[in-house]
Protein backbone atom coordinates (compact mmCIF):
# COMPACT_ATOMS: atom_id res chain seq x y z
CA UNK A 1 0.00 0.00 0.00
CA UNK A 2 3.16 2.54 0.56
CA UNK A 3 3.99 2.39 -2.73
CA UNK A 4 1.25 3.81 -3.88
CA UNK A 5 1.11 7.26 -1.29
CA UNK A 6 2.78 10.05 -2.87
CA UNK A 7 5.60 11.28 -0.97
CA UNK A 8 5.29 15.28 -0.96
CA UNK A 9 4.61 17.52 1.54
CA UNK A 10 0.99 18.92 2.52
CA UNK A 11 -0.33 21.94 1.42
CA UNK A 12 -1.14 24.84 3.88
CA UNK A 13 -3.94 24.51 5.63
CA UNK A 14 -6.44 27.89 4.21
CA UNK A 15 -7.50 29.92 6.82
CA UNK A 16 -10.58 32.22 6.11
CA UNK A 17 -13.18 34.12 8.11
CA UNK A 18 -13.90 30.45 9.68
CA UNK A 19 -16.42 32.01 12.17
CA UNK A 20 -18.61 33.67 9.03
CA UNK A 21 -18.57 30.09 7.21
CA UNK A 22 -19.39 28.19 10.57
CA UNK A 23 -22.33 30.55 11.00
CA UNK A 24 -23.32 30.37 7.47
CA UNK A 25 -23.53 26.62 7.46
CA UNK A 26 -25.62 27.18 10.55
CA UNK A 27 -27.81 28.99 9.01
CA UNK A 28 -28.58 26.96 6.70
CA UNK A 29 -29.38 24.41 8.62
CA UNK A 30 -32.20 26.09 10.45
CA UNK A 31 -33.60 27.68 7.27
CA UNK A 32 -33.80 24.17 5.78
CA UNK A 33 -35.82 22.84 9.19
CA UNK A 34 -38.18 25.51 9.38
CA UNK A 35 -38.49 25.40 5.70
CA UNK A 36 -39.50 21.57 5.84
CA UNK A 37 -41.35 22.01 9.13
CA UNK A 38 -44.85 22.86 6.89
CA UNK A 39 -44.65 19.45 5.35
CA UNK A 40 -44.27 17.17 8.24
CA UNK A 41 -46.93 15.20 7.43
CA UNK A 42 -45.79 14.16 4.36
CA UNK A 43 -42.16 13.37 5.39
CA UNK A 44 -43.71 11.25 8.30
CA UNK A 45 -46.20 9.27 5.71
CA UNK A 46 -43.63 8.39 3.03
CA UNK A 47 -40.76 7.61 6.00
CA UNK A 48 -38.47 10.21 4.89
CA UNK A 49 -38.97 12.11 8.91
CA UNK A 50 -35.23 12.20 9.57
CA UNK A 51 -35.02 14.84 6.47
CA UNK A 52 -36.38 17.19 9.12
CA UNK A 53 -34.40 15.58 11.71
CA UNK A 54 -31.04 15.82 10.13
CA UNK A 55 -31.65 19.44 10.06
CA UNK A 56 -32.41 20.14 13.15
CA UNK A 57 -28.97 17.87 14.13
CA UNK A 58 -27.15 20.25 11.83
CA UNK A 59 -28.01 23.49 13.07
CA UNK A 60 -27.56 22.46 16.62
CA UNK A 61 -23.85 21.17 15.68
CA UNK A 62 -23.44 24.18 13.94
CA UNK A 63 -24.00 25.86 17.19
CA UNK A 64 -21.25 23.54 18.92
CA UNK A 65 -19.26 24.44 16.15
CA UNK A 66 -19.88 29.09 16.22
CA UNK A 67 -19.24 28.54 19.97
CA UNK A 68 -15.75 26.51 19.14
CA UNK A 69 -14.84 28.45 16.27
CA UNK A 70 -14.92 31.80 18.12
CA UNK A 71 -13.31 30.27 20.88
CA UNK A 72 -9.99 28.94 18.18
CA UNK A 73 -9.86 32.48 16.83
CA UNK A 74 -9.51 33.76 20.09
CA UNK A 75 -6.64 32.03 21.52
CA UNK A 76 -5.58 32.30 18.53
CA UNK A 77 -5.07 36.27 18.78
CA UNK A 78 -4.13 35.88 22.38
CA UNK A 79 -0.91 33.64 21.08
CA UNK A 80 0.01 36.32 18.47
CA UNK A 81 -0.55 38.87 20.42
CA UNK A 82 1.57 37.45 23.32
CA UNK A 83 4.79 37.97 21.54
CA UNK A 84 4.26 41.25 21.05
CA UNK A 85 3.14 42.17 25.05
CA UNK A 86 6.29 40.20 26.07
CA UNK A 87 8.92 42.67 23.77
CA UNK A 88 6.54 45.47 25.10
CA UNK A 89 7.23 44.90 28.74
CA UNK A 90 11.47 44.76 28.18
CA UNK A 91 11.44 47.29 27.18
């Protein structure tokens, strides 16, 4: 199996506005349960119900996810900032 696995080295990770994407995604989520919500009925009498569950799982993960996100970005700042306090207070 080695043979086949390229040896090169990973790309950089991209880092965007994670926190705008994470909430996005949330979004979407909800819009797509309250959007299905009308039609319950019908998703319960041809079985497809978890449709409107799977939503609801995804905008509550995505609300897991805003609350870790911010939480990354901040320590993140903290750490670069840090650096910068430290040559602040020799001098």
């Amino acid at each position: 199996m080695t043979k086949w696995t390229p040896r090169h080295e990973a790309p950089e990770p991209l880092e965007g506005n994670v926190v705008a994407t994470i909430t996005g995604g949330t979004v979407i989520w909800f819009v797509l349960f309250l959007v299905q919500l009308p039609f319950y009925g019908w998703f319960d009498d041809h079985g497809h119900l978890w449709w409107l569950w799977t939503c609801l799982a995804g905008g509550g993960l995505g609300l897991i996810g805003v609350w870790y996100v911010r939480k990354r970005d901040a320590a993140i700042r903290r750490a670069a900032s840090a650096p910068r306090r430290a040559a602040d207070a020799a001098r």
